[in-house]
Each structure stands twice: as C-alpha cells, then as structure tokens.
Protein backbone atom coordinates (compact mmCIF):
# COMPACT_ATOMS: atom_id res chain seq x y z
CA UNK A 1 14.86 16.05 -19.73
CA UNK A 2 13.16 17.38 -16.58
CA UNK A 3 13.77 20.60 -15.68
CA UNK A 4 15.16 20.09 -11.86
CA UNK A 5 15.82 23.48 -10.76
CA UNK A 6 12.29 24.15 -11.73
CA UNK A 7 12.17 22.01 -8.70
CA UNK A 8 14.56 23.82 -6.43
CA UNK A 9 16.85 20.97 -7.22
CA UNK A 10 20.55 22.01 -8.55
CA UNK A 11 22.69 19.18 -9.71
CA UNK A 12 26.66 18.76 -9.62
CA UNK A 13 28.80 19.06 -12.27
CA UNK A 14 30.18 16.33 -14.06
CA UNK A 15 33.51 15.67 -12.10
CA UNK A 16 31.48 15.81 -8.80
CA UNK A 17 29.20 13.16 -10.15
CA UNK A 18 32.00 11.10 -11.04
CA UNK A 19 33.51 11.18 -7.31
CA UNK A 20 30.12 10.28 -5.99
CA UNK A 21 29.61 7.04 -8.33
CA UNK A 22 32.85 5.86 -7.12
CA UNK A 23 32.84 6.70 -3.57
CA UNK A 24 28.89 5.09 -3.33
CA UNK A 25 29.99 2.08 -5.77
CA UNK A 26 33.65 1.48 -3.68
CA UNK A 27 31.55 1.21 -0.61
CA UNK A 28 29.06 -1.24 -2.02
CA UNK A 29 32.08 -3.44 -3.40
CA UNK A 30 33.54 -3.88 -0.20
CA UNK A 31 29.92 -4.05 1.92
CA UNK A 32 27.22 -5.86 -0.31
CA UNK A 33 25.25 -7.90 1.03
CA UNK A 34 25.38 -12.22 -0.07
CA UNK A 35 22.13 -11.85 -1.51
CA UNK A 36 20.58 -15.06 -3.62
CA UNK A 37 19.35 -13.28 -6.29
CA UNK A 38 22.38 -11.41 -6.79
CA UNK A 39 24.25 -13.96 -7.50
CA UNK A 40 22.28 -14.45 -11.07
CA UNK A 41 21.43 -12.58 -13.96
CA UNK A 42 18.72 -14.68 -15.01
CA UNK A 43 15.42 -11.73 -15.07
CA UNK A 44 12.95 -14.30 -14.25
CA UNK A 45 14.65 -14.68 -10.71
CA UNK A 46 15.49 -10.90 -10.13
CA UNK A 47 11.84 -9.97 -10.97
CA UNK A 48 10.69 -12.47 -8.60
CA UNK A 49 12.94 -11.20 -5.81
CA UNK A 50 12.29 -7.55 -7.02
CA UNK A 51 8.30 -8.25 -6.58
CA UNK A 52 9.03 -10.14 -3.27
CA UNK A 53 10.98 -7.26 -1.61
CA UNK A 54 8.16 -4.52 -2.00
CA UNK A 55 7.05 -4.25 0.98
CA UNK A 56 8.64 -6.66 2.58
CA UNK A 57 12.17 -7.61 4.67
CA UNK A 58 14.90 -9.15 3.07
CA UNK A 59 15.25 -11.59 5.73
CA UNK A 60 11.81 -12.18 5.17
CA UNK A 61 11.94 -12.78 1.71
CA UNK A 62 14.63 -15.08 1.16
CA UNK A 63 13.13 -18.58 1.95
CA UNK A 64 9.92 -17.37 0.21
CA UNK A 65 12.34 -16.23 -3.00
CA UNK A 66 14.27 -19.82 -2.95
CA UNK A 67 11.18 -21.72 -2.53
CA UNK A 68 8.77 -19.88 -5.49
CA UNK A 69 11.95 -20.37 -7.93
CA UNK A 70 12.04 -24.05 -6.75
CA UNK A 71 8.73 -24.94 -7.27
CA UNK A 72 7.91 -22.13 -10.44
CA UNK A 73 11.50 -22.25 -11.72
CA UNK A 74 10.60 -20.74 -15.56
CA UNK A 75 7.68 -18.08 -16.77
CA UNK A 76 6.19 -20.89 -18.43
CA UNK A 77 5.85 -22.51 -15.04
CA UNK A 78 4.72 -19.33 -13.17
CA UNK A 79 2.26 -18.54 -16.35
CA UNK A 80 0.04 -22.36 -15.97
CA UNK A 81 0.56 -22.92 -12.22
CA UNK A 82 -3.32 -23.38 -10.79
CA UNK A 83 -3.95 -20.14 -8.41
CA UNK A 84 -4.05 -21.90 -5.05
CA UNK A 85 -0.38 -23.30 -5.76
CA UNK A 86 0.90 -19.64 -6.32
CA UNK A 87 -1.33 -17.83 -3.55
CA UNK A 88 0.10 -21.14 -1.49
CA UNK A 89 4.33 -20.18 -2.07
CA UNK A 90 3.30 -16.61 -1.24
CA UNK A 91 1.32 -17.56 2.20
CA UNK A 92 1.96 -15.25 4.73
CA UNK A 93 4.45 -12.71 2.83
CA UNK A 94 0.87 -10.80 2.17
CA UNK A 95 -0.12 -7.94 -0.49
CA UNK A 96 -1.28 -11.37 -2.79
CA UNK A 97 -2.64 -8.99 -6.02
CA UNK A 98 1.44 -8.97 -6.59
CA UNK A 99 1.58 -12.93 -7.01
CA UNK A 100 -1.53 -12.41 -9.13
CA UNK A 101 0.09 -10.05 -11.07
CA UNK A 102 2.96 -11.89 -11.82
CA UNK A 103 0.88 -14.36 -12.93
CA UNK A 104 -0.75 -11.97 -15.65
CA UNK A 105 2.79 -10.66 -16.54
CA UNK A 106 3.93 -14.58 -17.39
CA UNK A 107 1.00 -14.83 -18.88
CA UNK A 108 1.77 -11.90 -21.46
CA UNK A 109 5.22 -12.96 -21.59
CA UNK A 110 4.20 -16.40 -22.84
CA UNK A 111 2.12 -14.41 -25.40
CA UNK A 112 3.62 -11.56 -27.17
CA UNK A 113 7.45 -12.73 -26.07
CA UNK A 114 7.60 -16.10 -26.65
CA UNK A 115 7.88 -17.40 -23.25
CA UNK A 116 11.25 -15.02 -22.55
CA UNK A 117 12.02 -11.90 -20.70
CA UNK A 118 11.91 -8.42 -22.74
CA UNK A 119 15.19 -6.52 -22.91
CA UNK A 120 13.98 -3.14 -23.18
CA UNK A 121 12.91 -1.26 -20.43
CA UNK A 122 9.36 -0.04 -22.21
CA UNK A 123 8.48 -3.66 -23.02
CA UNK A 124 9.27 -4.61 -19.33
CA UNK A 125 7.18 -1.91 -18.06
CA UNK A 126 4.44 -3.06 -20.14
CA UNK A 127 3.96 -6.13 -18.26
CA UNK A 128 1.11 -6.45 -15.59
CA UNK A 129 1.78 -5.08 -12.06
CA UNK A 130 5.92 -3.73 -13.23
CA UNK A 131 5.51 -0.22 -12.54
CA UNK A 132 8.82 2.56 -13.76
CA UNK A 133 10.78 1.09 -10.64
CA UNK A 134 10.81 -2.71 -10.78
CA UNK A 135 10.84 -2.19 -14.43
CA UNK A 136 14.71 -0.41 -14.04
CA UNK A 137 15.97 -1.95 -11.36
CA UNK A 138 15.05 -5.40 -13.71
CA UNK A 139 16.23 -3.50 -16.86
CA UNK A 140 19.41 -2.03 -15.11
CA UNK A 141 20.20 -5.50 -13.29
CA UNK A 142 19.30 -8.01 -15.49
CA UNK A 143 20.72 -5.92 -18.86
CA UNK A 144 23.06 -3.61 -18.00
CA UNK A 145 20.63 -1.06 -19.38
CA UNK A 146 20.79 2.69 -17.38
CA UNK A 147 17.49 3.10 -16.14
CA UNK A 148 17.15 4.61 -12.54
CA UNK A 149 15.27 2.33 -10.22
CA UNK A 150 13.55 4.81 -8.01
CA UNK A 151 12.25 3.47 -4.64
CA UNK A 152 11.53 5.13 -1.25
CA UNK A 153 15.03 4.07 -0.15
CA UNK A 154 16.66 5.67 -2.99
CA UNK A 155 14.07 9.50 -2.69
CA UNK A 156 15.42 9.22 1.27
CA UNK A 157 19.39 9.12 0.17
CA UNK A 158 18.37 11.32 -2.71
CA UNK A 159 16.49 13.89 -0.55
CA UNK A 160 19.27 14.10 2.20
CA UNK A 161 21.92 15.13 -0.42
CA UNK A 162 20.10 17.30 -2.23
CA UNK A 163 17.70 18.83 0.41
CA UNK A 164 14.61 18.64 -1.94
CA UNK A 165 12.07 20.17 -0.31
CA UNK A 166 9.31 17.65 -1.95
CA UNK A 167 7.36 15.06 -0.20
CA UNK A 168 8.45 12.01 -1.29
CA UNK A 169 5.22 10.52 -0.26
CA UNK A 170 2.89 12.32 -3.16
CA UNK A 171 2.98 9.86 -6.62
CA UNK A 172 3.57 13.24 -8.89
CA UNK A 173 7.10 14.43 -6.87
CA UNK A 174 8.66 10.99 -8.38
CA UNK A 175 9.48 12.19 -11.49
CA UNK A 176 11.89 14.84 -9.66
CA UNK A 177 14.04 12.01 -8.36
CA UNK A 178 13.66 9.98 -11.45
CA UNK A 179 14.79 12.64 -13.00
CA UNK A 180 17.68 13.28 -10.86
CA UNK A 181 18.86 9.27 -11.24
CA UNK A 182 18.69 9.93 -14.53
CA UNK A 183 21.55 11.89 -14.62
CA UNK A 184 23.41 10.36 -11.39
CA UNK A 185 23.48 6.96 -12.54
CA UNK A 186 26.54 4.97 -13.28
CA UNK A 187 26.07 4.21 -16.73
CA UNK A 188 28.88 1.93 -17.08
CA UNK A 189 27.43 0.12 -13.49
CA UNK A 190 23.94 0.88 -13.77
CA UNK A 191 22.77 -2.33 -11.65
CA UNK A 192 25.50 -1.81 -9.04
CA UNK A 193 24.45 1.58 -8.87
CA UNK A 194 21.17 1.16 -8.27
CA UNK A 195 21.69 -1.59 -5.63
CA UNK A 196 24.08 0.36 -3.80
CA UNK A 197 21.39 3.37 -3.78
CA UNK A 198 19.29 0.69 -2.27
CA UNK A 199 21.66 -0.72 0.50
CA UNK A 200 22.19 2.61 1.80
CA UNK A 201 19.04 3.75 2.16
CA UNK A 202 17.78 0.32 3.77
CA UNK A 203 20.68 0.65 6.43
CA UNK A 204 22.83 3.45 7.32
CA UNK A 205 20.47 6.08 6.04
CA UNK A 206 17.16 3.90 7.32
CA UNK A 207 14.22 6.27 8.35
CA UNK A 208 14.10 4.80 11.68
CA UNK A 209 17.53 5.37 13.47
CA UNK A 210 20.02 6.50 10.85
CA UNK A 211 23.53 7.05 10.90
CA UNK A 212 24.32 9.38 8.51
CA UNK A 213 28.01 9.82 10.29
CA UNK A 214 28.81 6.21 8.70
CA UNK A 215 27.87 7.23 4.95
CA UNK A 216 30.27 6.78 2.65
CA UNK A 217 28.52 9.46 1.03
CA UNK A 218 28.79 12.33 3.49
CA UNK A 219 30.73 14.42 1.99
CA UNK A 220 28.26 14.71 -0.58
CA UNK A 221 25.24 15.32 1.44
CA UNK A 222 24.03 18.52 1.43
CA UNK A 223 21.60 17.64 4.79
CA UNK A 224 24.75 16.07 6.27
CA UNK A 225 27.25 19.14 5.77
CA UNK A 226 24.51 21.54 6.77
CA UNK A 227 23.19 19.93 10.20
CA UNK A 228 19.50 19.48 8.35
CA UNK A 229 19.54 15.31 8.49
CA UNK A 230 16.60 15.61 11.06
CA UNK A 231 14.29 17.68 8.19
CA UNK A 232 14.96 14.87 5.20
CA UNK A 233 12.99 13.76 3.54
CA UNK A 234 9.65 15.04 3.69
CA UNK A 235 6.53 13.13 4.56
CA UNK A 236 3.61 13.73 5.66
CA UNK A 237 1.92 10.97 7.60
CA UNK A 238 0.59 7.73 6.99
CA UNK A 239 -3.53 7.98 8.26
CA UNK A 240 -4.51 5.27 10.79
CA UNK A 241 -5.97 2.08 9.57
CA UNK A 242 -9.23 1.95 10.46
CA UNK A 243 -10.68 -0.37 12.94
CA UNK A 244 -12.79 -3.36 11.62
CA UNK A 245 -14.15 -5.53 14.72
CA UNK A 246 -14.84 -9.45 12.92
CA UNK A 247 -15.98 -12.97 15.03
CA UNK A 248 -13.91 -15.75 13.89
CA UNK A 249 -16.01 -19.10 14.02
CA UNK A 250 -13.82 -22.05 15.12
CA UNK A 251 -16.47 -24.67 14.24
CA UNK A 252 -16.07 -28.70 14.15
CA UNK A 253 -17.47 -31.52 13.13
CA UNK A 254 -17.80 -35.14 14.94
CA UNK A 255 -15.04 -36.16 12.94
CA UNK A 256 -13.20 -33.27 14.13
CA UNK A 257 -12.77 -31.71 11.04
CA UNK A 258 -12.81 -27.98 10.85
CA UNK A 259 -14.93 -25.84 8.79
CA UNK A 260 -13.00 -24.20 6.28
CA UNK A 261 -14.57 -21.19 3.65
CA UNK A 262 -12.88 -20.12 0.62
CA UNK A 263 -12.77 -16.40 0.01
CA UNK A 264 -14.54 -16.18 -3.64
CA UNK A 265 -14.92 -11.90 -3.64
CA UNK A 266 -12.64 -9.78 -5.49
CA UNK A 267 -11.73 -7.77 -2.57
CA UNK A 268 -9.41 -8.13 -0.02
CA UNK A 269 -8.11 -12.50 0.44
CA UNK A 270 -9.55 -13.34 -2.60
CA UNK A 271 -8.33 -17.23 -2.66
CA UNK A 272 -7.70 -18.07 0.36
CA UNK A 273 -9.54 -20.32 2.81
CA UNK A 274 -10.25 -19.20 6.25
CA UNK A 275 -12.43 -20.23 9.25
CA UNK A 276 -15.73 -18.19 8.77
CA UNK A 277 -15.83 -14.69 9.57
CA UNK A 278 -18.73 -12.49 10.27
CA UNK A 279 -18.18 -8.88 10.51
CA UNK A 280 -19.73 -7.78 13.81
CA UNK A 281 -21.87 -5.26 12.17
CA UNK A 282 -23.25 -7.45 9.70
CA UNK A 283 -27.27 -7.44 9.04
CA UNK A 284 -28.53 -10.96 9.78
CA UNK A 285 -31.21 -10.60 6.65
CA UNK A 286 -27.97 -9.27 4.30
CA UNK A 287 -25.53 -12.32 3.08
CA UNK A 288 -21.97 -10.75 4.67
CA UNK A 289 -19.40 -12.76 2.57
CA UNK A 290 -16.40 -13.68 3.89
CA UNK A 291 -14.27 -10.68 4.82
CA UNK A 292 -17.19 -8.15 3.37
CA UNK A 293 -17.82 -5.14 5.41
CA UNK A 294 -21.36 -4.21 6.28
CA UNK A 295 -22.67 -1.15 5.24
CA UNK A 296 -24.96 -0.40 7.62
CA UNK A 297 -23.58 -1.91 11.21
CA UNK A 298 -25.67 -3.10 13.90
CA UNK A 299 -25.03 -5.53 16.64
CA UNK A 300 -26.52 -8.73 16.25
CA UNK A 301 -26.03 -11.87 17.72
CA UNK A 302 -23.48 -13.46 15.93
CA UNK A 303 -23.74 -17.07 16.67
CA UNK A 304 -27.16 -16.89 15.44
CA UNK A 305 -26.36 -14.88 12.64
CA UNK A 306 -23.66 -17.40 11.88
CA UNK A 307 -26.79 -20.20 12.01
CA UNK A 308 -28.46 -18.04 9.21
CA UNK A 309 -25.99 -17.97 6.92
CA UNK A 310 -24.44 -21.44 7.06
CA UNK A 311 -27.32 -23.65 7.75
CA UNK A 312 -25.63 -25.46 10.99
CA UNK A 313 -27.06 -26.43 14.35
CA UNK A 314 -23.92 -25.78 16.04
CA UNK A 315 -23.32 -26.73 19.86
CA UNK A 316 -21.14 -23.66 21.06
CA UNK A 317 -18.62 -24.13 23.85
CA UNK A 318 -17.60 -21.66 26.42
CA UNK A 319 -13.76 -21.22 26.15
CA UNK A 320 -11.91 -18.46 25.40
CA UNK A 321 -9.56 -17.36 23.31
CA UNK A 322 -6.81 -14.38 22.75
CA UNK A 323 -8.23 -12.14 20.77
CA UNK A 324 -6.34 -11.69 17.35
CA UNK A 325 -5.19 -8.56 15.46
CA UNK A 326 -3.53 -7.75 12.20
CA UNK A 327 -3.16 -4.75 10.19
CA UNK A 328 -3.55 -4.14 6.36
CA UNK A 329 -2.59 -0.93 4.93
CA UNK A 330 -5.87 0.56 5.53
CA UNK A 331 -7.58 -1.66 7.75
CA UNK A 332 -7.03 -3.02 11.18
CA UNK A 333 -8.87 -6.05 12.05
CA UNK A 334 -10.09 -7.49 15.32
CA UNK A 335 -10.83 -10.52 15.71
CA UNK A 336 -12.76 -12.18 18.69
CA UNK A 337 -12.46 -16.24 18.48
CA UNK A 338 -15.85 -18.22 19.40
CA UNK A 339 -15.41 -22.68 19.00
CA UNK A 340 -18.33 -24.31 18.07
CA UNK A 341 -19.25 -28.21 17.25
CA UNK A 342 -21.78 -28.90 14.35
CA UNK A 343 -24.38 -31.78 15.24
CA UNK A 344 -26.80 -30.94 12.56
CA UNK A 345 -27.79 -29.24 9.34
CA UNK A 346 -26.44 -28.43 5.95
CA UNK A 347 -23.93 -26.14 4.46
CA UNK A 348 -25.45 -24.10 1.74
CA UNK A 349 -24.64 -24.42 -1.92
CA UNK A 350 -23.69 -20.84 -2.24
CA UNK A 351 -20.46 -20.46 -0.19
CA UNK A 352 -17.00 -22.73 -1.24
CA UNK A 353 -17.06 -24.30 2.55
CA UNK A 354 -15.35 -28.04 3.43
CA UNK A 355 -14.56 -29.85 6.23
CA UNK A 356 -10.32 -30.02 6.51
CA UNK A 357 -8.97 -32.26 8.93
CA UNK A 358 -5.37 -30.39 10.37
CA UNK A 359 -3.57 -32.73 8.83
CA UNK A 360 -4.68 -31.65 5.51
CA UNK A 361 -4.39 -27.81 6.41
CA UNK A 362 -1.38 -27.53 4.65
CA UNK A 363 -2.56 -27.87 1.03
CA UNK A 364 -4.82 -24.64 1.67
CA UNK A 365 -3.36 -20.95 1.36
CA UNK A 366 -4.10 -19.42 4.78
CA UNK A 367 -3.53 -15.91 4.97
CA UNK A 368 -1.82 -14.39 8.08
CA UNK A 369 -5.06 -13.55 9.90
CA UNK A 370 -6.13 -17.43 9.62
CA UNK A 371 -2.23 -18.53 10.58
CA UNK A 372 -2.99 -15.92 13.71
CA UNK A 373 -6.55 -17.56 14.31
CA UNK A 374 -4.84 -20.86 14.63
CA UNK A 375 -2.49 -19.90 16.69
CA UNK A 376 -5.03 -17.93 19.33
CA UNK A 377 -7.19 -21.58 19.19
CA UNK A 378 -4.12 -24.04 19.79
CA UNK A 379 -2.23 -21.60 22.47
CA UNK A 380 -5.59 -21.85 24.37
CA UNK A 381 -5.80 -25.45 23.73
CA UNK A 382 -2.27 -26.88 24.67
CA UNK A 383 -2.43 -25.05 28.03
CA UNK A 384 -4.85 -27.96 28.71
C-alpha cells in the first residue's frame, strides 16, 4: 500500500472514516440524481455511459447513451457494427478514438471472453481504451467489487479535505488519491460510494462556482474548517489551443448536390465526411489532405489551390458567410466559408469525394466543425 504521508497526506482513523461513508452515502440516498444508466447493472450499458461521460455533460450524454444502446444493444453488436454506423451514434459528442476504442474492447471481449463482460477489475482494465478509472467505477458498479474510481471530480473533493498539496493535473500525483480511495471506500457500497464521490464533485464542490457551505461533507474538510477552499486543488493551467486558420469549400454541382470528402488520415476526424478543407498555409505543389496541417505555411490562393487538388472548374460566387470556430483540446480552428458551383472537370481517384444531395446528409457522420459549416451556409442562405 502507498505510503501517503510520504505524500504529506495523513489519513483518519477508522471510526472517522466510518462517519464520512455514511454522512457522503446518506446524502447521495436522499439527492441522486434519476440517471438511465443507473437504473441497471448490466456492464455493457454502464461502460457505455462511463465512456460517454468523459469529457462530456450529463445532459449531454443522455440521448446519445439511450440511442447507442438502442441501436448497439449487446458487445456482439458494438464488436461487427461497420465504422460509419458507430462514428454516426457518436456525431457531435466528439473525442471519436473513444467510440473506436470501444469498438477494439468488444472486439477483445468477443475474443478472449466469449462475447461477455470480465468480472475482475485487471481483466477489465485490460480492454482497449479502459484506463484504472473507468475500469473501477465499471468494476465497483457493475460488481460490487471495491475498486476506487478516481476522476478529476473525485482528486477536487479529495484535495479539499485533505489539503494535498499535489497538482492534480500531473498523470504521476494519481496514484496519491488512488491510494487514498483505496482506503476511504465503502467496501460494503463501493458503487454508491464512488458515485456519490462523483455527484459532489460535479455540483456542490464544481471548480467553477462551488459551494462548499452546502457539503454534506464539511465537517470533514480540512480546506473547509481551515478557510483554504480558494487554494484546492492545485492546477496549473491548461496552455492555449493553438490557432489553425482553414477555408471551407461549399462547392455544388448542377444537380445541386454538394461535394462531400471523407477524412481517410489517421489523425484528427478520421471517418468522417466533411466539405473540403484546405489549410490556409498549405503549399499548392504539396497534396494537404483533409484536415492536414502544412508544414511549411505560405499564403496561396486558395480557390486555385482548391482547383489543383480536386480537378474542378468551379464557378465561385461572391456571398459571404459567418466565419466558423471550434476548439479541440489543442487546436483552435478557423474557418472562413467560400460557395462555389462545379461546371466542369473531374474529381481525382485519390481522395474518397461524392456528390450528397441534403437529403441524404444524414447517413454521413459529420463532425461538429461540418454541423457548424452547415449552419454558417444555411443562416446566410435563409436570410434570403
């Protein structure tokens, strides 16, 4: 076992622990949240919502969780489904190497287990893209098993009673708070436990506007009792994402179809279909792929540039358009719209491209920068 105080980190005795697990499990029996995949103990579903909620609201996730179950209700289902039918029930929830991963990890299941769930917390951590938390909150909710399921919701609760003096921000400082659940959890409750952990954090002890005076924890918080909320937990900042200008090409056809390209790199998209997109410091002798970044920028022209590359005579029309933004992680792109209609030439054999009508739209993933690109070109349009 970890060696907290190595750590600065001095844990309560045993009676003390007890009075915490039932003053933090009391509370979360009278304030849980009517969650769908609480209501199930079926590891198939929690892993889905588990994967779902990284990174993402719980508002948010809920239609997305009901519908994936619907349409991929077994791993057997998850582990054949063709790629544009998964990448299509995640649209827009974004992060896509998860639903890729699951994939993989139904995949293996189907495999080595048979088609069913592990029950052991190293087997379920052995699965593609199930890292030490999804793999207890899973083991802990799905089995009863006590594994700590050790988020950033559940270091921010952890580092305000505690005052660990750790940034919870640095990969290696989660083993002190695993390390600490370990010995916290409820191991008659360890599920509950670990969802109540969760609720707290996500609410009354948010990062942004917390209100620590509501905790049903208080008396146990170390930050709380000592006036030191404002200084837990540490983090450093997140850097910028940095700024990458594109031109969105809004081309049709005489049949007004639109021009659609499927992303076939392994970076960023890969999958999805998108209008073309030319990076605006892309070298008109270099083929740019879709979504590639240039490694040398320089300004060319990019209509012609977009001639180069996809073999069209395109008639380009003067309106304009919002301009579009969205933010990745590490990357913030910008994205200028320019509408063009074909009237001659050939698309090259190279590139996945088709002509979509929009009534057809919907049986292609878009990611959220294409959902945003549509929206900039109708807005524009329906002003007319």
């Amino acid at each position: 076992m970890l060696d907290l105080k190595k750590y600065g980190v001095t844990m309560w005795e045993e009676e003390k622990i007890k009075s915490f697990r039932k003053a933090l499990l009391d509370w979360y029996d009278a304030n849980k949240r009517d969650l769908p995949w609480r209501r199930t103990r079926d590891p198939y579903a929690i892993w889905v919502s588990e994967i779902m909620l990284q990174q993402t609201r719980v508002d948010t996730v809920i239609p997305y969780y009901e519908r994936f179950l619907h349409h991929l209700p077994t791993i057997r289902d998850l582990a054949v489904a063709e790629e544009e039918v998964i990448l299509k029930l995640w649209e827009g929830l974004g992060y896509y190497s998860r639903v890729r991963n699951m994939q993989k990890a139904a995949q293996q299941m189907v495999e080595q287990f048979d088609g069913q769930f592990p029950r052991t917390y190293e087997e379920i951590a052995s699965l593609k893209g199930i890292g030490p938390y999804t793999a207890g909150a899973i083991a802990s909710i799905a089995f009863d098993l006590p594994e700590p399921a050790v988020d950033g919701n559940v270091m921010r609760v952890l580092s305000r009673l505690f005052e660990v003096n750790h940034d919870i921000g640095v990969p290696a400082n989660r083993k002190i708070f695993q390390g600490m659940m370990d010995i916290l959890i409820d191991p008659d409750r360890p599920g509950d436990f670990n969802q109540a952990l969760m609720d707290l954090g996500s609410d009354i002890e948010a990062p942004v506007n917390p209100r620590p005076e509501d905790s049903p924890v208080k008396a146990f918080s170390a930050a709380y009792l000592n006036g030191t909320m404002g200084k837990y937990p540490i983090k450093a900042p997140k850097k910028k994402p940095v700024p990458v200008a594109y031109q969105g090409m809004i081309i049709r056809n005489q049949h007004n179809e639109f021009l659609l390209e499927k992303n076939q790199s392994s970076q960023l998209l890969a999958g999805f279909w998108s209008f073309p997109l030319l990076e605006k410091g892309a070298v008109l002798d270099k083929q740019v792929s879709l979504f590639e970044v240039a490694e040398e920028p320089v300004q060319p022209d990019t209509r012609q540039s977009f001639t180069d590359q996809y073999g069209l005579i395109v008639d380009w029309q003067d309106e304009e358009f919002s301009p579009v933004q969205h933010i990745f992680s590490h990357r913030k792109w910008l994205i200028d719209l320019t509408e063009g209609i074909a009237t001659a030439g050939s698309l090259p054999a190279d590139r996945e491209l088709k002509w979509v009508a929009v009534v057809d739209f919907h049986s292609y993933p878009f990611a959220k920068p294409q959902q945003k690109m549509w929206e900039s070109y109708l807005a524009t349009k329906n002003k007319k």
